[in-house]
C-alpha atoms as a PDB file:
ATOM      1  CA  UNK A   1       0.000   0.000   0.000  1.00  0.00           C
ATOM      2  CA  UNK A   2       0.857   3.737  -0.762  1.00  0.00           C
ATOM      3  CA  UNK A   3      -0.725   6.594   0.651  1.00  0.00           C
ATOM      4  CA  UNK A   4      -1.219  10.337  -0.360  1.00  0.00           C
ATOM      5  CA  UNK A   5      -0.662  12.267   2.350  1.00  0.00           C
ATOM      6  CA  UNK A   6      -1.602  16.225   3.320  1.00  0.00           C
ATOM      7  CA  UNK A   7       0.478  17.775   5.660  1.00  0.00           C
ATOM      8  CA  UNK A   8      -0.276  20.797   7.681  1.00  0.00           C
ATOM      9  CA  UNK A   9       2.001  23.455   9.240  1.00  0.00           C
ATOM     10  CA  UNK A  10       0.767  23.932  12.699  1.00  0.00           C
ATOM     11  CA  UNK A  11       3.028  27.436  12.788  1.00  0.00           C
ATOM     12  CA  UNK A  12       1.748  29.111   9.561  1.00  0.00           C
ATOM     13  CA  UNK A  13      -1.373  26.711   8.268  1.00  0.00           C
ATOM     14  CA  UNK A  14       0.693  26.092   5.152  1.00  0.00           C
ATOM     15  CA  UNK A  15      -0.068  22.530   3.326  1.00  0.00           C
ATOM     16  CA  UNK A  16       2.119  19.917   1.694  1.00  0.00           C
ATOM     17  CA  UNK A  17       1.395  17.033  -0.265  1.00  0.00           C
ATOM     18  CA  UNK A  18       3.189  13.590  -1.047  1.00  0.00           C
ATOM     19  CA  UNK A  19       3.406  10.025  -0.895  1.00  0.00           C
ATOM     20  CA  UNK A  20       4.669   7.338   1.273  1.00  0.00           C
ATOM     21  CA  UNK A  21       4.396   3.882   2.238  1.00  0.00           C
ATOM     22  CA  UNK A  22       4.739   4.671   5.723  1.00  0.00           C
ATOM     23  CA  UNK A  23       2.879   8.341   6.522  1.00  0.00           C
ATOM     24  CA  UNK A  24       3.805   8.192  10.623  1.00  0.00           C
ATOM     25  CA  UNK A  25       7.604   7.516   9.397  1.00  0.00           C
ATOM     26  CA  UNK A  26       7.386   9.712   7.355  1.00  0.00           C
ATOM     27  CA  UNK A  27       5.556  12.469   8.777  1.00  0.00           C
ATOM     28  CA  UNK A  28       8.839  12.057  11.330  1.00  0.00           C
ATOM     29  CA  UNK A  29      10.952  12.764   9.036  1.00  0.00           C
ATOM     30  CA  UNK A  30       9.228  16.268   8.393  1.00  0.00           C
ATOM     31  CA  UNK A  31       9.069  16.685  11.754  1.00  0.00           C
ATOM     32  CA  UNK A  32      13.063  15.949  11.795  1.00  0.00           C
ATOM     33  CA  UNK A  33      13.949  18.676   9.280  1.00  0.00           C
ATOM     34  CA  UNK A  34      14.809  15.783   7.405  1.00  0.00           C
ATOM     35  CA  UNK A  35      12.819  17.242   4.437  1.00  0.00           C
ATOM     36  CA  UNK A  36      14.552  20.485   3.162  1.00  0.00           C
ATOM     37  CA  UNK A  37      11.317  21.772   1.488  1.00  0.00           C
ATOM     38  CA  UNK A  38       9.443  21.598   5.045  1.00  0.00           C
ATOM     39  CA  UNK A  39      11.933  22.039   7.198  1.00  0.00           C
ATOM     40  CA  UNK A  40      11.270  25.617   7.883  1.00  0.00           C
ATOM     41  CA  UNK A  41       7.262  25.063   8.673  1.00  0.00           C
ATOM     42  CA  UNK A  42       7.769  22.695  11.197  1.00  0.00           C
ATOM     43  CA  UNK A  43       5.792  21.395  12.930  1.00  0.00           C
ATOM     44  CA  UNK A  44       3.722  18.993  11.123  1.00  0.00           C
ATOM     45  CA  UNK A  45       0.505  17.090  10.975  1.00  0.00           C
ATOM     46  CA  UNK A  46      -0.831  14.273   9.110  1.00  0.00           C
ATOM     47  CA  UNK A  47      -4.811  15.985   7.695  1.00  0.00           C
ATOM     48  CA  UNK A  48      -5.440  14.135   4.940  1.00  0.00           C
ATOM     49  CA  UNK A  49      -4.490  10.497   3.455  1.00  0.00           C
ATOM     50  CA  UNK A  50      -5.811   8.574   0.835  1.00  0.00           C
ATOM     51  CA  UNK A  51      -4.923   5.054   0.225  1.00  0.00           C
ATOM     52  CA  UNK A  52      -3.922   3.086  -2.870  1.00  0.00           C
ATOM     53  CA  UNK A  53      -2.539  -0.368  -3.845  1.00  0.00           C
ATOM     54  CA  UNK A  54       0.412   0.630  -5.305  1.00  0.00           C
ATOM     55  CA  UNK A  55       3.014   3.338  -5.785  1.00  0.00           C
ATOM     56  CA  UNK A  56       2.398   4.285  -9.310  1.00  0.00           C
ATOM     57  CA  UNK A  57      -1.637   5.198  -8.791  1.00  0.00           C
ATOM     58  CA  UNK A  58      -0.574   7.237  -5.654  1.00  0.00           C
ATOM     59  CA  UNK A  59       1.913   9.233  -7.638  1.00  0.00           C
ATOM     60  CA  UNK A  60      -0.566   9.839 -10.190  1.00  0.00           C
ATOM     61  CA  UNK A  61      -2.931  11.568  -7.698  1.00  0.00           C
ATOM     62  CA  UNK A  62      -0.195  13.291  -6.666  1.00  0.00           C
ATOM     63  CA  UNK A  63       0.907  14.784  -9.472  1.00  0.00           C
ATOM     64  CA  UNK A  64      -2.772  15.520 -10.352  1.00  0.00           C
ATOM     65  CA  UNK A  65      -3.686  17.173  -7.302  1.00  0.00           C
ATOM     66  CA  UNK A  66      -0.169  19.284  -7.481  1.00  0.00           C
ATOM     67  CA  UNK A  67      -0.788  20.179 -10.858  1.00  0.00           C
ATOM     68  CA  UNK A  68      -4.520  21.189 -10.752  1.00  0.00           C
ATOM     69  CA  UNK A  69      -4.847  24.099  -8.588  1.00  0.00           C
ATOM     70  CA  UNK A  70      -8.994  23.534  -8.498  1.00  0.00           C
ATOM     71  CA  UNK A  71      -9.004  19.819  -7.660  1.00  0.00           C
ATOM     72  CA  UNK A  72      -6.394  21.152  -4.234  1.00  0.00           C
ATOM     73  CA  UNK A  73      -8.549  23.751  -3.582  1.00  0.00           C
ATOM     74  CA  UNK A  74     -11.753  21.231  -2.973  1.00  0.00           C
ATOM     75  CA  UNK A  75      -9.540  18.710  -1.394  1.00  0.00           C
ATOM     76  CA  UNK A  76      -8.589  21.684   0.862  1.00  0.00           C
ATOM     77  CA  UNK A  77     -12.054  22.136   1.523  1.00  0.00           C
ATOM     78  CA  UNK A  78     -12.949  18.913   2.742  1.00  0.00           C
ATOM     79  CA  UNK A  79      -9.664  19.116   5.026  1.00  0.00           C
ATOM     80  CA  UNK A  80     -11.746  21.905   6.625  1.00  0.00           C
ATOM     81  CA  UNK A  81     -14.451  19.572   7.564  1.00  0.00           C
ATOM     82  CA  UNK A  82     -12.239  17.624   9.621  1.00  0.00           C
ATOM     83  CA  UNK A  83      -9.462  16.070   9.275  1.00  0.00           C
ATOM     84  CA  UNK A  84      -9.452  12.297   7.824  1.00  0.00           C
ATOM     85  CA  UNK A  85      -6.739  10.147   8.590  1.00  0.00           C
END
């Protein structure tokens, strides 16, 4: 399994999305400032994960969701809701 994962910066509300096969691992390694894109919005928390059966289909949400500024913005707004995890 591979998950999509959304981040959120509890110091400045900023959001962050990727992929992992391990989301508490890595949401350490944010956490770490082992992540040189994050490191400067720590800390972290998991808000949002999605789960799929292998690494390519989780990458390809991914890159959709990254790439489509609209499709973030409504995933954003169910991450309002409450968080699902």
């Amino acid at each position: 399994m591979h998950y999509l994962y959304v981040l959120e910066s509890l110091k400045c509300k900023r959001r962050y999305i990727g992929i992992a096969a391990n989301t508490i691992k890595r949401l350490a390694e944010h956490n770490a400032s082992k992540i040189s894109s994050t490191k400067a919005y720590i800390p972290w928390r998991i808000v949002w994960v999605e789960s799929f059966s292998n690494k390519f289909t989780a990458a390809a949400r991914e890159r959709e969701l990254k790439k489509n500024a609209w499709k973030r913005y409504d995933l954003y707004e169910k991450i309002k809701q409450g968080p699902i995890v």
